[in-house]
Protein backbone atom coordinates (compact mmCIF):
# COMPACT_ATOMS: atom_id res chain seq x y z
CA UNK A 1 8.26 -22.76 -1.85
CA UNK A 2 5.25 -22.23 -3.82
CA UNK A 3 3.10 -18.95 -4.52
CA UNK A 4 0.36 -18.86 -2.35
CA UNK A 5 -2.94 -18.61 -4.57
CA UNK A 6 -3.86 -15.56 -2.19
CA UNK A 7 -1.05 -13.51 -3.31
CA UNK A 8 -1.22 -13.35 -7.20
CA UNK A 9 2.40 -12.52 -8.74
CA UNK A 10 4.02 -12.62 -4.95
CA UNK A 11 6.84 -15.51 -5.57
CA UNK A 12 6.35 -17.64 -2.62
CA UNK A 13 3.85 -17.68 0.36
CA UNK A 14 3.71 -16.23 3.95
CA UNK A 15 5.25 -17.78 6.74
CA UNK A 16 2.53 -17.72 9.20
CA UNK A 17 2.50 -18.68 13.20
CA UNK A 18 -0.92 -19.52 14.07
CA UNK A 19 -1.32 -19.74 18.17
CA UNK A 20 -4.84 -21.02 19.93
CA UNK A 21 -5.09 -22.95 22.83
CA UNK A 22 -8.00 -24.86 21.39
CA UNK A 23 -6.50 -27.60 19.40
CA UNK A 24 -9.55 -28.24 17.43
CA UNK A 25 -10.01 -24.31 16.54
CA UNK A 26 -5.88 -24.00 16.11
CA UNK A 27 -5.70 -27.20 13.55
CA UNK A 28 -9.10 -26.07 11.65
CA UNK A 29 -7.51 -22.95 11.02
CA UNK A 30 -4.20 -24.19 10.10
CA UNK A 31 -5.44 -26.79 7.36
CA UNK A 32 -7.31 -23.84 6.02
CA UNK A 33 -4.72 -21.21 5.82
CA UNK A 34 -2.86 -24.97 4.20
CA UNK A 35 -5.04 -25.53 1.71
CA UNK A 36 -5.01 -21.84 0.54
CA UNK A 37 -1.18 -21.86 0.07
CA UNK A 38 0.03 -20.52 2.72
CA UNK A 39 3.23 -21.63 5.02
CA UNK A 40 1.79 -22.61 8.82
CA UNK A 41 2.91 -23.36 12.12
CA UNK A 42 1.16 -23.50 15.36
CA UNK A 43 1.58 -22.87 18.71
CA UNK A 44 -0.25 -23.38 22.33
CA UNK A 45 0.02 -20.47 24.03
CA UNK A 46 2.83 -17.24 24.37
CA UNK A 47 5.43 -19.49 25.57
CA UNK A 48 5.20 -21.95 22.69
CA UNK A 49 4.68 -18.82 20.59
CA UNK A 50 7.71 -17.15 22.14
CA UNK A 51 9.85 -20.36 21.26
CA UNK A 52 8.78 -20.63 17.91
CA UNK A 53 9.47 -17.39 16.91
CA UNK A 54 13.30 -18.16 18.72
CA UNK A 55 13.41 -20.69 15.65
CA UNK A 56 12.00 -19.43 12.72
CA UNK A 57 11.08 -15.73 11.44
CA UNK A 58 7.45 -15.59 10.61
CA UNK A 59 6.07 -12.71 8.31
CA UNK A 60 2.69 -12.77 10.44
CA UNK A 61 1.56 -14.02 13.35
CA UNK A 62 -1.95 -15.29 13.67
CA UNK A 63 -2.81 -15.24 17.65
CA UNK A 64 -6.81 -16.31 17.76
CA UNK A 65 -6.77 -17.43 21.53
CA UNK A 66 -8.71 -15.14 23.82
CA UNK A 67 -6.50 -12.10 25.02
CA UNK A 68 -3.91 -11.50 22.48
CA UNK A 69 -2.14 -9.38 23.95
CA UNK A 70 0.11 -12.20 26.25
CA UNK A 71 1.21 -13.71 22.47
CA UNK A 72 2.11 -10.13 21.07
CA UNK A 73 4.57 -9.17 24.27
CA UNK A 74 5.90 -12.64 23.97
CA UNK A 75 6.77 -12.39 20.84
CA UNK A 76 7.56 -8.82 20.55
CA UNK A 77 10.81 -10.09 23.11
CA UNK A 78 12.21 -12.18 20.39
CA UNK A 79 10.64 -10.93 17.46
CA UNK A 80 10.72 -7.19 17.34
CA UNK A 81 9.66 -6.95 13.95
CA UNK A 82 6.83 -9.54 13.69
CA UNK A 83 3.45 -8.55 12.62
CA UNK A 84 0.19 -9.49 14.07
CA UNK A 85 -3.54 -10.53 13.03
CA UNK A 86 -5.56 -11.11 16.07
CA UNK A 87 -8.70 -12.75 15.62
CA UNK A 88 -11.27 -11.67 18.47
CA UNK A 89 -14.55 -11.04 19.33
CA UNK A 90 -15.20 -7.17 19.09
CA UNK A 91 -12.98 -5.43 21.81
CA UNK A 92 -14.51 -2.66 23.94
CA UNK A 93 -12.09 0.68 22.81
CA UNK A 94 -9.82 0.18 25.05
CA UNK A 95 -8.92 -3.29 24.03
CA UNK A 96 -8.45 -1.59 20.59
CA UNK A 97 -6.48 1.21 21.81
CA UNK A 98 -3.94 -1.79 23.99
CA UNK A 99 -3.81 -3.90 20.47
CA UNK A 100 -2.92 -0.34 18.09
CA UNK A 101 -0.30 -0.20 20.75
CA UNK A 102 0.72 -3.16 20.78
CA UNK A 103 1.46 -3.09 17.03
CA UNK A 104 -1.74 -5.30 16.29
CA UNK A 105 -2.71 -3.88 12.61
CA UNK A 106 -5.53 -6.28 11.43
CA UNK A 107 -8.06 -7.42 13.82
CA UNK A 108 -10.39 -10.05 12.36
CA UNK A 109 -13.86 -10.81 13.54
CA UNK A 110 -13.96 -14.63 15.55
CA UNK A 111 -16.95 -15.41 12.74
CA UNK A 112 -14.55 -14.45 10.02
CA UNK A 113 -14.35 -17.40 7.09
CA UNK A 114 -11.19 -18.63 6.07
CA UNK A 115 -11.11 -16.72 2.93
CA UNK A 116 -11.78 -13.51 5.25
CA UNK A 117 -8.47 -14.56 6.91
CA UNK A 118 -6.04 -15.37 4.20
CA UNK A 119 -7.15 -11.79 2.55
CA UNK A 120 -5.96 -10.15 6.32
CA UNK A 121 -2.85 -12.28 5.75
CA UNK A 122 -2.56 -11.13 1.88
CA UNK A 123 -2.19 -7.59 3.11
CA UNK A 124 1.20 -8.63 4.57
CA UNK A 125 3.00 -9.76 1.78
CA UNK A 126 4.76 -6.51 0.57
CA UNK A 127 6.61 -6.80 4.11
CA UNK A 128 7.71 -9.79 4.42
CA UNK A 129 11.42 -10.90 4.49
């Protein structure tokens, strides 16, 4: 594996889950987390997530599909240990209360840029396996 060019001096790059049931939004995002160096899979929706995360460990898990909270259970089954970045439009304070719960630590604005999103991603590296 590569360094990712978002993690200076980290010796390879984030394995990163990326789940949205809108194709074009899930691929734009994947080719862009690509392009920056970074390790990507994606998935429809919690089941597919769920099943993924059966197969492979992923350092973070990208859910930017609505509610995330349906991806973070799924996953949370197979996956204790996975991390989250949910990308959202601004919860009311109860949504952010369920997603602090939930173990959601970086919530990302839905008009965040790519860059905006691989430096959410960055902050992961000094857990991952």
């Amino acid at each position: 594996m590569t360094p990712c060019m978002w993690l200076p001096g980290w010796p390879r790059t984030l394995n990163v889950l990326v789940v949205d049931g809108d194709r074009s939004r899930r691929e734009r995002l994947a080719g862009d987390l690509q392009r920056r160096g970074f390790d990507v899979r994606v998935a429809v929706n919690p089941r597919g997530a769920s099943a993924a995360a059966k197969r492979r460990a992923f350092d973070v898990v990208v859910v930017s599909d609505g509610d995330p909270a349906p991806v973070v259970r799924g996953v949370r089954a197979v996956a204790p240990g996975a991390r989250f970045v949910a990308i959202a439009q601004a919860p009311d304070i109860v949504g952010w209360i369920e997603l602090g719960l939930l173990g959601v630590t970086e919530i990302v604005a839905r008009e965040a840029t790519a860059d905006e999103i691989a430096a959410a991603l960055g902050r992961f590296a000094p857990y991952a396996a």
